[in-house]
PDB file of N, CA and C in Angstrom:
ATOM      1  N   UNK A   1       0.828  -1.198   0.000  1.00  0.00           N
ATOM      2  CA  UNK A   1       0.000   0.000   0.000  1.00  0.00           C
ATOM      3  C   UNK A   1       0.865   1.253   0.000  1.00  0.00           C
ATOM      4  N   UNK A   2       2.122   1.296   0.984  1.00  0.00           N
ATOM      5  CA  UNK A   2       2.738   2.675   1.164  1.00  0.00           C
ATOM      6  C   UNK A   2       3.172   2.752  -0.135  1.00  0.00           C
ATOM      7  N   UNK A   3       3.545   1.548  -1.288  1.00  0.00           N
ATOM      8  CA  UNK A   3       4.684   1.878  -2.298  1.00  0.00           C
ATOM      9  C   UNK A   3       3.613   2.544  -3.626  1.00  0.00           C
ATOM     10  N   UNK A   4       2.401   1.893  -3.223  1.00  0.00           N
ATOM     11  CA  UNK A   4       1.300   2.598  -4.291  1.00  0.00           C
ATOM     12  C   UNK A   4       0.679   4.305  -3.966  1.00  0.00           C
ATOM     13  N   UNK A   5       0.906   4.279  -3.047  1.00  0.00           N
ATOM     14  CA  UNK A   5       0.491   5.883  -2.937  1.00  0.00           C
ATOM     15  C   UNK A   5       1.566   6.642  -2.876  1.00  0.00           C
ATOM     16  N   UNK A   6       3.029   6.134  -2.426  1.00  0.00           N
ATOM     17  CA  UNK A   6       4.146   6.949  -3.182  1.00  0.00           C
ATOM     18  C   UNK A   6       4.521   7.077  -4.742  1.00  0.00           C
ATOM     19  N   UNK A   7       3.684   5.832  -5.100  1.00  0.00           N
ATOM     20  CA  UNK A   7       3.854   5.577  -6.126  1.00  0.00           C
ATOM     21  C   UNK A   7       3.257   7.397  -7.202  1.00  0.00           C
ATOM     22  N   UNK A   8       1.157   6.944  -6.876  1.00  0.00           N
ATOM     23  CA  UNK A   8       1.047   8.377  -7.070  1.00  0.00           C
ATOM     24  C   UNK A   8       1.185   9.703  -6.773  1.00  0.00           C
ATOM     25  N   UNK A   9       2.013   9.508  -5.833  1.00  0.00           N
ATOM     26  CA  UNK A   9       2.420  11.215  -5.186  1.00  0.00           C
ATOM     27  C   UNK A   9       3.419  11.366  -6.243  1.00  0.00           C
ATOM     28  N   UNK A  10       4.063  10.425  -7.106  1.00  0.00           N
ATOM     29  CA  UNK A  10       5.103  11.024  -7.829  1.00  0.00           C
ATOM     30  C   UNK A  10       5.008  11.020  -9.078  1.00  0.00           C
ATOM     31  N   UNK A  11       3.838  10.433  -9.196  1.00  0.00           N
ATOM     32  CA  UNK A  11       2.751  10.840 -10.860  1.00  0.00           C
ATOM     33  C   UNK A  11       2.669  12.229 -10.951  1.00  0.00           C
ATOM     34  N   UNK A  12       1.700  12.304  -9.618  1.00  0.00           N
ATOM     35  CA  UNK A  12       0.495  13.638  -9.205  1.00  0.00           C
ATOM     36  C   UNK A  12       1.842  15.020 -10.038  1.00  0.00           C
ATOM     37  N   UNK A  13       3.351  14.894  -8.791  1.00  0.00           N
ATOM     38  CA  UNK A  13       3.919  15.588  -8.793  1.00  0.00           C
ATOM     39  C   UNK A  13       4.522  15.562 -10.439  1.00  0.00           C
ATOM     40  N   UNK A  14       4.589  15.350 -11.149  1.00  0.00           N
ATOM     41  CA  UNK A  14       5.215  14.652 -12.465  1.00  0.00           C
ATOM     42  C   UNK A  14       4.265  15.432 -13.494  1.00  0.00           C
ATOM     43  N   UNK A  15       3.242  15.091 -12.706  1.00  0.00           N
ATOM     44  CA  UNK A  15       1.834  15.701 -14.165  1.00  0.00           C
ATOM     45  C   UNK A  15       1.771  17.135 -13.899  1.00  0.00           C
ATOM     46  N   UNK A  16       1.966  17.733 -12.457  1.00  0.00           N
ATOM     47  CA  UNK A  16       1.921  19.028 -12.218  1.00  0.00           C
ATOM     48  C   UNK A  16       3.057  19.813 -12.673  1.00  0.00           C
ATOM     49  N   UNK A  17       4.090  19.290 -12.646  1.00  0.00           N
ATOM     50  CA  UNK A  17       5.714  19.819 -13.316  1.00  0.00           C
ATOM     51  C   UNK A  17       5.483  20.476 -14.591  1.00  0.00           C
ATOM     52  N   UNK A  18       4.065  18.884 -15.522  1.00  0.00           N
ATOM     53  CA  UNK A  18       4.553  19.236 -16.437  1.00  0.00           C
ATOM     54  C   UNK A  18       3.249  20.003 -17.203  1.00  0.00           C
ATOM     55  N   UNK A  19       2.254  19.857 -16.238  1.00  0.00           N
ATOM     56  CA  UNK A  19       1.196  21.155 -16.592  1.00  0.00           C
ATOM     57  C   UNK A  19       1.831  22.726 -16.736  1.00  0.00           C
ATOM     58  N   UNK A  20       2.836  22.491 -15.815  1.00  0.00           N
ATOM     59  CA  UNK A  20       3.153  23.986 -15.559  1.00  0.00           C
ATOM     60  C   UNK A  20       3.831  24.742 -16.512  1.00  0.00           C
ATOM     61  N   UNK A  21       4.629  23.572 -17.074  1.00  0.00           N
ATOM     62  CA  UNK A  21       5.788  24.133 -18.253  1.00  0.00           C
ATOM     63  C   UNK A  21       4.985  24.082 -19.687  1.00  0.00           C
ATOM     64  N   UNK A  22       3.775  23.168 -19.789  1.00  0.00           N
ATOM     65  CA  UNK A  22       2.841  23.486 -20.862  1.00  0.00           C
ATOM     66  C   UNK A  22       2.122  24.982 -20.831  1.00  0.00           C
ATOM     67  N   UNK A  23       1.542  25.411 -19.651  1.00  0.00           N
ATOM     68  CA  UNK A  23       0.953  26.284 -19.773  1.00  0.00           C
ATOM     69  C   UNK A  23       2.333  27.589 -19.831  1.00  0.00           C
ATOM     70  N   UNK A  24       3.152  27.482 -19.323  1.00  0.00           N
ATOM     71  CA  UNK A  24       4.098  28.638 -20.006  1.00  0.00           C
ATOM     72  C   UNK A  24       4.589  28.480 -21.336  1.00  0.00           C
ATOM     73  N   UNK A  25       4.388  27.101 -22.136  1.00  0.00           N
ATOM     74  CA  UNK A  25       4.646  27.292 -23.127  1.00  0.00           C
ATOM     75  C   UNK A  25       2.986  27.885 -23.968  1.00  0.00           C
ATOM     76  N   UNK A  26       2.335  27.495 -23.493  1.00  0.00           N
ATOM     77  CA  UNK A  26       0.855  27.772 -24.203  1.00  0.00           C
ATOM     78  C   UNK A  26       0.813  29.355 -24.286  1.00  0.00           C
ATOM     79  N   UNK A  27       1.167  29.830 -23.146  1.00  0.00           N
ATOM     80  CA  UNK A  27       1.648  31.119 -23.177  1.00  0.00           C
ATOM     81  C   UNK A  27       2.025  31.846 -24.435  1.00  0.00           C
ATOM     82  N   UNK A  28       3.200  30.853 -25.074  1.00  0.00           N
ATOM     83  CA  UNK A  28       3.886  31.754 -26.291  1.00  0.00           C
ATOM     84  C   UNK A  28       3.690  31.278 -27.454  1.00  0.00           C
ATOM     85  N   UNK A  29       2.721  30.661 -27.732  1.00  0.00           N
ATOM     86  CA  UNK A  29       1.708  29.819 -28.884  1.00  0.00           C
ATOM     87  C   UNK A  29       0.809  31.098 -29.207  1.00  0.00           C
ATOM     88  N   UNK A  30       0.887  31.397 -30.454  1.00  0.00           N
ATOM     89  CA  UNK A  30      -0.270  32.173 -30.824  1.00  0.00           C
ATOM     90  C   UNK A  30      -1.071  31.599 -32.360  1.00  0.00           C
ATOM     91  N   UNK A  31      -2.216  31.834 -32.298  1.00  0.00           N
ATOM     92  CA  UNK A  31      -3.674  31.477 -33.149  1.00  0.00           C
ATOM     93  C   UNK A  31      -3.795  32.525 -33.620  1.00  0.00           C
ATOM     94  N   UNK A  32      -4.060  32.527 -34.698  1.00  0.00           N
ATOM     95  CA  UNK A  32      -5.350  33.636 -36.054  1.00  0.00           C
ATOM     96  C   UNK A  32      -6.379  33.117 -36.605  1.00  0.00           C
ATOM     97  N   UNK A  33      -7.543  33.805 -36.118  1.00  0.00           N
ATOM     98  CA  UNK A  33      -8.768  33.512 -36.420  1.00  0.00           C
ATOM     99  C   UNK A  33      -9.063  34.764 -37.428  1.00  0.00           C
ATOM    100  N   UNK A  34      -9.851  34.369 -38.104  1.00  0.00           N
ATOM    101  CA  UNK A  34     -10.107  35.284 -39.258  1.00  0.00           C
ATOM    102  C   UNK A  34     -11.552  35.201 -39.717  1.00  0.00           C
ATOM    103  N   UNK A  35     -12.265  36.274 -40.996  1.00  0.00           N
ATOM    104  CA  UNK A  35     -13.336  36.148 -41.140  1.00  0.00           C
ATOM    105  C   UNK A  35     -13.420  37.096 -42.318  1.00  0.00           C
ATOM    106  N   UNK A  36     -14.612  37.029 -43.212  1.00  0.00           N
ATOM    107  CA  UNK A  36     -14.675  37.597 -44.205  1.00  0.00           C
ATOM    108  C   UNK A  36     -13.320  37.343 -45.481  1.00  0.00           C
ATOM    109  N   UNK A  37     -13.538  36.074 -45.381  1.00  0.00           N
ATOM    110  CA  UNK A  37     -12.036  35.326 -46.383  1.00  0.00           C
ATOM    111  C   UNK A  37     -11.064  35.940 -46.056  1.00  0.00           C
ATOM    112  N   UNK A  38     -10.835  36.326 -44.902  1.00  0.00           N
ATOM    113  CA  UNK A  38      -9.068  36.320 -44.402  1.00  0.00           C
ATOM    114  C   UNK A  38      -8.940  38.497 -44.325  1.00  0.00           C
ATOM    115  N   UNK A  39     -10.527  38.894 -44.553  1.00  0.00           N
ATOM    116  CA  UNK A  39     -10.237  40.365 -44.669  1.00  0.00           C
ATOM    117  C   UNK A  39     -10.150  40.943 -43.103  1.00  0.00           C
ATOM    118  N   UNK A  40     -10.280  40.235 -42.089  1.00  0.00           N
ATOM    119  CA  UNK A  40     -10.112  40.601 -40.771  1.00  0.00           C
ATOM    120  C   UNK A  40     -10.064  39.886 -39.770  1.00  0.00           C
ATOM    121  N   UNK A  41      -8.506  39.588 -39.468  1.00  0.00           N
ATOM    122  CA  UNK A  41      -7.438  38.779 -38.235  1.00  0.00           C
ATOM    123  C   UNK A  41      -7.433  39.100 -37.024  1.00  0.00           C
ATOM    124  N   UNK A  42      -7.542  38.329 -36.229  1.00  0.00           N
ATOM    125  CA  UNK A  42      -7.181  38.195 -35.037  1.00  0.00           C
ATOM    126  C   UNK A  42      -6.153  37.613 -34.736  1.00  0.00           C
ATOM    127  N   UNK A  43      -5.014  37.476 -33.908  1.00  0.00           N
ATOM    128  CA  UNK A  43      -3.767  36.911 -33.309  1.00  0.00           C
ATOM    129  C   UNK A  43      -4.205  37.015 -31.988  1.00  0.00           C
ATOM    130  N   UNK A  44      -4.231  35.853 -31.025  1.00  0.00           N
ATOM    131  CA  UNK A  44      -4.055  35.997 -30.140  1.00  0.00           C
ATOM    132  C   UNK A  44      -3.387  34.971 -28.897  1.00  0.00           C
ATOM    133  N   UNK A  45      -2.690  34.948 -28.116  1.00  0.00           N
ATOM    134  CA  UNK A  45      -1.945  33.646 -27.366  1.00  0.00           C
ATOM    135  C   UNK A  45      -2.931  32.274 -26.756  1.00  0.00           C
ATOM    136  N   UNK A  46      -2.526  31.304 -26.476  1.00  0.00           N
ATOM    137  CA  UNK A  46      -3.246  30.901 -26.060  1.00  0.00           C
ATOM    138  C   UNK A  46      -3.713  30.786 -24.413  1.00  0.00           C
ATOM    139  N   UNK A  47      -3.161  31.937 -24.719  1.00  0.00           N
ATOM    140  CA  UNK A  47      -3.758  32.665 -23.126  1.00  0.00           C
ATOM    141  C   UNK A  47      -4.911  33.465 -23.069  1.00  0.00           C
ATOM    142  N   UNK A  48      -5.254  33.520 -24.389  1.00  0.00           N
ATOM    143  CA  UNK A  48      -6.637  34.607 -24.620  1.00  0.00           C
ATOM    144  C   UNK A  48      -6.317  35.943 -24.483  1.00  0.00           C
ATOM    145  N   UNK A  49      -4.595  35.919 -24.771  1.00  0.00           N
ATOM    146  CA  UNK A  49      -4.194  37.432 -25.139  1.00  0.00           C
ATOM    147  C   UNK A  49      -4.354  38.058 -26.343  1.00  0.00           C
ATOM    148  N   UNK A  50      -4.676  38.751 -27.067  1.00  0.00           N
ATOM    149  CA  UNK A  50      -5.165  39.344 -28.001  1.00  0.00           C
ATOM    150  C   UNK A  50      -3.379  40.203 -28.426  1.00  0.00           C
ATOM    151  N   UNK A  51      -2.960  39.926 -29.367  1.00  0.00           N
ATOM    152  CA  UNK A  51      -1.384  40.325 -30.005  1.00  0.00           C
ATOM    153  C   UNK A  51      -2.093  41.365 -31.092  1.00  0.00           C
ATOM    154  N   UNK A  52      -2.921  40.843 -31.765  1.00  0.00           N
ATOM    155  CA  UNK A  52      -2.758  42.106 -33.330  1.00  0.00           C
ATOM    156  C   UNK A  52      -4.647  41.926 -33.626  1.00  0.00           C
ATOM    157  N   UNK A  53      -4.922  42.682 -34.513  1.00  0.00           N
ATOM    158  CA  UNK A  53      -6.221  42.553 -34.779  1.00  0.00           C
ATOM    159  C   UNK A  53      -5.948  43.629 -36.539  1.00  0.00           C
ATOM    160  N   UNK A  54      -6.307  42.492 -37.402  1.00  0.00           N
ATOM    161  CA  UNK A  54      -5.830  43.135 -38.336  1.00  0.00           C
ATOM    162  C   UNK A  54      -7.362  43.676 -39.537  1.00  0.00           C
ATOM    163  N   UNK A  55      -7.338  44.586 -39.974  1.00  0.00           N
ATOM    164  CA  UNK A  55      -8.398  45.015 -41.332  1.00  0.00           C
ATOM    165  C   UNK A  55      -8.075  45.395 -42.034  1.00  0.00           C
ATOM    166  N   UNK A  56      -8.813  45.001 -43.305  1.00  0.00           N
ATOM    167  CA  UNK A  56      -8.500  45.309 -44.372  1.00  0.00           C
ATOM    168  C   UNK A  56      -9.237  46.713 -44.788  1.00  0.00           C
ATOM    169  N   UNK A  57      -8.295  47.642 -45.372  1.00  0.00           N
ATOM    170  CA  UNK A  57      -8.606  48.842 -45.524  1.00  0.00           C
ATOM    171  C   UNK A  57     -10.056  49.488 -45.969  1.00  0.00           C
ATOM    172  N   UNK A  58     -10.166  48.718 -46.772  1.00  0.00           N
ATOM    173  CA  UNK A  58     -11.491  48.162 -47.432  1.00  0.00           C
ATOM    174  C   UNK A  58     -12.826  48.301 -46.711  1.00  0.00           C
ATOM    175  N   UNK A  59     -12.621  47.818 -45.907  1.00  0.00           N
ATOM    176  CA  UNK A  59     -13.737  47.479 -44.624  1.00  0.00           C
ATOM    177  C   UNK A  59     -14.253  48.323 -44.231  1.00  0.00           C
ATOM    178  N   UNK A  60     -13.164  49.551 -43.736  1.00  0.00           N
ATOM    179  CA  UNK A  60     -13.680  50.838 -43.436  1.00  0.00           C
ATOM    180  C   UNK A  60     -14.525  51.924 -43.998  1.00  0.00           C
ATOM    181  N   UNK A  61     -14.959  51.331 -45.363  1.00  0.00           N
ATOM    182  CA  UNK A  61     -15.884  51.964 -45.665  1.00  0.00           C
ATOM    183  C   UNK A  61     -17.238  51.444 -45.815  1.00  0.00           C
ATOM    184  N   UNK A  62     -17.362  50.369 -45.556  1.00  0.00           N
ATOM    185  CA  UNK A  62     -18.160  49.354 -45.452  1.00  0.00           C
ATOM    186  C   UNK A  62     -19.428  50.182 -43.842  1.00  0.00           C
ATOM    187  N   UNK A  63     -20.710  49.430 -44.217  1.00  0.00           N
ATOM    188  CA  UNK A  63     -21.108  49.948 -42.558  1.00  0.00           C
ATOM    189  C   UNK A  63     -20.717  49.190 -41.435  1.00  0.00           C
ATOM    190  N   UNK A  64     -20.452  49.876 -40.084  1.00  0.00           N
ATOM    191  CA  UNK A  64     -19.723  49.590 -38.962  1.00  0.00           C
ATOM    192  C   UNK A  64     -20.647  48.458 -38.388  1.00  0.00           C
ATOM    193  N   UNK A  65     -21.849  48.094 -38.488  1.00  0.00           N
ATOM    194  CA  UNK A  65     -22.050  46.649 -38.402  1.00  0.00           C
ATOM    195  C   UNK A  65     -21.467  45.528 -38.866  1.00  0.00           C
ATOM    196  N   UNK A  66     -21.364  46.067 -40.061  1.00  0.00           N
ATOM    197  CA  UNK A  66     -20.537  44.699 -40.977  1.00  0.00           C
ATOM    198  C   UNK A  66     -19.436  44.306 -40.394  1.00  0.00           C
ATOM    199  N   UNK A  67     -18.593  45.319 -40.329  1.00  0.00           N
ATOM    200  CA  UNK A  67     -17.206  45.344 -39.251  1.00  0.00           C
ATOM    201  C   UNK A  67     -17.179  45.107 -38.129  1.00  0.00           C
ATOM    202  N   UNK A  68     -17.898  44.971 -37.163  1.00  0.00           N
ATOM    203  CA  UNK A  68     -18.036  44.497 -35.723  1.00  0.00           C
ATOM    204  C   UNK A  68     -18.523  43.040 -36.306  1.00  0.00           C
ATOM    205  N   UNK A  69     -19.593  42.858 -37.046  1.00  0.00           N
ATOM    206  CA  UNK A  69     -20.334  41.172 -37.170  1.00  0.00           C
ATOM    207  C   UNK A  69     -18.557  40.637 -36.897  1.00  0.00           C
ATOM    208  N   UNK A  70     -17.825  41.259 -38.216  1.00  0.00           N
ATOM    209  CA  UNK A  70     -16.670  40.125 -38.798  1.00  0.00           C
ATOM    210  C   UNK A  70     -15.354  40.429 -37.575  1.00  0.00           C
ATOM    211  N   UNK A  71     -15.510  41.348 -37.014  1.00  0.00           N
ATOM    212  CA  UNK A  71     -14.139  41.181 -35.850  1.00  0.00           C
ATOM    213  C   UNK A  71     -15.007  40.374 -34.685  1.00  0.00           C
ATOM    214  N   UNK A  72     -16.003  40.154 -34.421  1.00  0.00           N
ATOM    215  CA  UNK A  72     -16.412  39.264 -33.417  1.00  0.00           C
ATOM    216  C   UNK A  72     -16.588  37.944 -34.336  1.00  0.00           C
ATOM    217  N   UNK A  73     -16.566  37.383 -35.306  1.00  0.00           N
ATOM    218  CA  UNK A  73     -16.371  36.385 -35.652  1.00  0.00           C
ATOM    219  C   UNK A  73     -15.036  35.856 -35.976  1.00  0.00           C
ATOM    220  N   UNK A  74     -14.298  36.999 -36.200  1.00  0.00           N
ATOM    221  CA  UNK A  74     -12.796  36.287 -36.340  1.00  0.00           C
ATOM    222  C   UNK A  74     -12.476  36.143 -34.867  1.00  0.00           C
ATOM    223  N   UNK A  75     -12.813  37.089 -33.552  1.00  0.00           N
ATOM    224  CA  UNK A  75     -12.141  36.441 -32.720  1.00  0.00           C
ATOM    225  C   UNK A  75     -12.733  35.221 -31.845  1.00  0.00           C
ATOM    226  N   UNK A  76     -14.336  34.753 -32.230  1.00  0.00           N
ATOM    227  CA  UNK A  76     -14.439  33.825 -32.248  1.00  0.00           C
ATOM    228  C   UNK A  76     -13.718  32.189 -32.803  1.00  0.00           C
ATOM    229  N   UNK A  77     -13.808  32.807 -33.715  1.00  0.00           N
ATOM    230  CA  UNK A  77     -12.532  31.937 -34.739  1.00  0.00           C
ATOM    231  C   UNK A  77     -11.257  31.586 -33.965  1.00  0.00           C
ATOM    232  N   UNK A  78     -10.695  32.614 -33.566  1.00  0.00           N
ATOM    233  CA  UNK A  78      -9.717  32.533 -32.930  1.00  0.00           C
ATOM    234  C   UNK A  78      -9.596  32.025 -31.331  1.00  0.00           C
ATOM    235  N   UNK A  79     -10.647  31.889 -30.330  1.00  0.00           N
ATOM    236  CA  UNK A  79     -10.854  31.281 -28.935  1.00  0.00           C
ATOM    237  C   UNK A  79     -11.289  30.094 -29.820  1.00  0.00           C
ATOM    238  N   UNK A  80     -11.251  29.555 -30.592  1.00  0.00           N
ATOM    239  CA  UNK A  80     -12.173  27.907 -30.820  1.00  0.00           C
ATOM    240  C   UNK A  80     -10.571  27.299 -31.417  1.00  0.00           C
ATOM    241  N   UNK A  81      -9.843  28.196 -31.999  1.00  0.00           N
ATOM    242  CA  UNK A  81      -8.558  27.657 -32.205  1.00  0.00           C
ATOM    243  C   UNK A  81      -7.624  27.237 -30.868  1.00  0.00           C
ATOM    244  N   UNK A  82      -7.634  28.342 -30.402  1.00  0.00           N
ATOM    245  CA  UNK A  82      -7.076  28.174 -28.810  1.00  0.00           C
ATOM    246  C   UNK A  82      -7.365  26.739 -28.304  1.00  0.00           C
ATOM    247  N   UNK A  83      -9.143  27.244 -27.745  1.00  0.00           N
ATOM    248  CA  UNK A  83      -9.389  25.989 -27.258  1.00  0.00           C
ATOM    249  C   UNK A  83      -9.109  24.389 -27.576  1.00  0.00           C
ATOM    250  N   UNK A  84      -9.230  24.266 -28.989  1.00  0.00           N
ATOM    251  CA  UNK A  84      -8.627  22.968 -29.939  1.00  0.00           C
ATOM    252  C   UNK A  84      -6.953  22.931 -29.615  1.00  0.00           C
ATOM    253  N   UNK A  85      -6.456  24.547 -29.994  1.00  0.00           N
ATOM    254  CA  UNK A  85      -4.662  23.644 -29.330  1.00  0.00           C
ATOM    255  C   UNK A  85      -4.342  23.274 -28.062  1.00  0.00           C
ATOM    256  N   UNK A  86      -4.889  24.123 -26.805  1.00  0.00           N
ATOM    257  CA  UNK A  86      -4.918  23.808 -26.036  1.00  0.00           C
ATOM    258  C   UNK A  86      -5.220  22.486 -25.477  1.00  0.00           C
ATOM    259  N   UNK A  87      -6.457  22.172 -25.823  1.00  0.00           N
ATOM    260  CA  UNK A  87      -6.508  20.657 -25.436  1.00  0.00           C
ATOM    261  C   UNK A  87      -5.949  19.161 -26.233  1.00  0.00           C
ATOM    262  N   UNK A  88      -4.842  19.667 -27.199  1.00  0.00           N
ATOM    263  CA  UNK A  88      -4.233  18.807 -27.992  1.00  0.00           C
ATOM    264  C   UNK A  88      -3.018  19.029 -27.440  1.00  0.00           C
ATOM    265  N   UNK A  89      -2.968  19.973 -26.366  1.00  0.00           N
ATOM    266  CA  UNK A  89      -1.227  20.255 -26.231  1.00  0.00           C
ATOM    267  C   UNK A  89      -1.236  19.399 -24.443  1.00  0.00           C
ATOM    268  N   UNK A  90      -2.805  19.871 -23.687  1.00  0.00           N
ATOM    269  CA  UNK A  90      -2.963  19.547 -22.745  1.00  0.00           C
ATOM    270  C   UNK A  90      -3.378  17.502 -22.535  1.00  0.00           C
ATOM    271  N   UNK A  91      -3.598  17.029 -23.549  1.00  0.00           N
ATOM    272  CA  UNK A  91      -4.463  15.762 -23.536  1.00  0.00           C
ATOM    273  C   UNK A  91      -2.878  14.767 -23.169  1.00  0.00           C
ATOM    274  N   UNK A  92      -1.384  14.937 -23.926  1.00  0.00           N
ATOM    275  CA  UNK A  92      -0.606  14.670 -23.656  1.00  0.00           C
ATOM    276  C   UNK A  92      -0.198  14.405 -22.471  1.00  0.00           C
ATOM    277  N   UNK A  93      -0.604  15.081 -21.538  1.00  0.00           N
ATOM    278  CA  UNK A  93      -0.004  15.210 -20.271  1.00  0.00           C
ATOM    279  C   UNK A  93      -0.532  14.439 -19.207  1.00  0.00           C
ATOM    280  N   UNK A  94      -1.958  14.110 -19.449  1.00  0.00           N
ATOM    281  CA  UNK A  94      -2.409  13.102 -18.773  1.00  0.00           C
ATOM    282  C   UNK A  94      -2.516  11.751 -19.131  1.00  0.00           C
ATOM    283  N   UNK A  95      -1.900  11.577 -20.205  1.00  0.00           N
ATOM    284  CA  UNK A  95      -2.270  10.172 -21.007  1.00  0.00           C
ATOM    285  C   UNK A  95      -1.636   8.667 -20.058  1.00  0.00           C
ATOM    286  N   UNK A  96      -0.488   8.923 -19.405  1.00  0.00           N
ATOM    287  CA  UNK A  96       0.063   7.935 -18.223  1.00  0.00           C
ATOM    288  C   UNK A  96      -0.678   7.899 -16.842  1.00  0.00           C
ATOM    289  N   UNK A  97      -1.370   9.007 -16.416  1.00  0.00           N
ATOM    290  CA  UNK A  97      -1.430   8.732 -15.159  1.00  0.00           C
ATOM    291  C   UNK A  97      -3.118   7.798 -14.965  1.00  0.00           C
ATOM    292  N   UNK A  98      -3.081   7.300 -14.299  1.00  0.00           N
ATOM    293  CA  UNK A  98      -4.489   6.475 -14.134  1.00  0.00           C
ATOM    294  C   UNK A  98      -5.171   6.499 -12.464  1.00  0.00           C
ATOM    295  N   UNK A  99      -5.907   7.513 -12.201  1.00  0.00           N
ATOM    296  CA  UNK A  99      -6.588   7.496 -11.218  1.00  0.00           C
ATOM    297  C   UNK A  99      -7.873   6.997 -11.288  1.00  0.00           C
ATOM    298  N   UNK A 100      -8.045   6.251 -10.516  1.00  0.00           N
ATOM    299  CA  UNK A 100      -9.556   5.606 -10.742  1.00  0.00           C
ATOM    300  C   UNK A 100     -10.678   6.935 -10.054  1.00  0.00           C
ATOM    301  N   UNK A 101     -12.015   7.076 -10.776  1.00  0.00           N
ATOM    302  CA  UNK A 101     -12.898   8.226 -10.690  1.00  0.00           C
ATOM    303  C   UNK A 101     -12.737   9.629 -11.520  1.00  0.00           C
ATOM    304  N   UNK A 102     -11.139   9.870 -11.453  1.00  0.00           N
ATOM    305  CA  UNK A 102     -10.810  11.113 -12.160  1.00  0.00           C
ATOM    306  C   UNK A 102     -10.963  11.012 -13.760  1.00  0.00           C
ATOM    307  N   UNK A 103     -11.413  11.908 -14.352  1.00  0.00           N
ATOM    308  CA  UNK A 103     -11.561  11.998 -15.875  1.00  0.00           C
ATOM    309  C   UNK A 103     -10.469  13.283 -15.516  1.00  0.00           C
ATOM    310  N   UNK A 104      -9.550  13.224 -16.406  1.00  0.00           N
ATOM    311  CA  UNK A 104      -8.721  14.137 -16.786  1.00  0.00           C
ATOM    312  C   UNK A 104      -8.288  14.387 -18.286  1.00  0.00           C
ATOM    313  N   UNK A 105      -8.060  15.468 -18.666  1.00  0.00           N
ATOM    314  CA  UNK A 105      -7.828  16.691 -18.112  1.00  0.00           C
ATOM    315  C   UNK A 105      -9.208  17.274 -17.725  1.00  0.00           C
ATOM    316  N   UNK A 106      -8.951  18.500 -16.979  1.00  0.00           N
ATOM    317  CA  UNK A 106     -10.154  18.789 -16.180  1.00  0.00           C
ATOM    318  C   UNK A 106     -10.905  19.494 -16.676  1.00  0.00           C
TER     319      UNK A 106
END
């Protein structure tokens, strides 16, 4: 019994090491979501930091609905990218450890 629960104290500690160094790398991962065939970008980390937000010149003469619809859809675009790398970068990390009850990642 003692060698199985040292056993997972040094999973637990192992998976947390390496959550930690994922999420600082997730940190410096950045996504572009886009919209209106690529006429207005979003960049942002996968920290849900927002880096650049780009338009096409074009746009601006367009009405300012049109232009809000398509920057809230590119940065939609862009949190659904996140979320997809994120949990392809995060699914790795739990794939060894086996706790019975826990579904991980969380």
């Amino acid at each position: 019994m003692k060698g199985g629960l040292g056993n997972i104290m040094k999973q637990a500690q192992a998976m947390q090491d390496n959550l930690r160094k994922a999420q600082e790398q997730l940190a410096t991962i950045e996504v572009t979501g886009s919209s209106g065939g690529g006429m207005v970008n979003v960049t942002m980390t996968c920290r849900h930091d927002v880096k650049r937000v780009q338009i096409d010149p074009s746009l601006l003469q367009d009405d300012k609905e049109v232009l809000e619809d398509l920057v809230a859809a590119a940065m939609n675009d862009a949190v659904r990218k996140v979320e997809k790398t994120t949990e392809e970068k995060m699914a790795g990390l739990t794939a060894g450890l086996n706790i019975p009850g826990m579904k991980l990642p969380f």
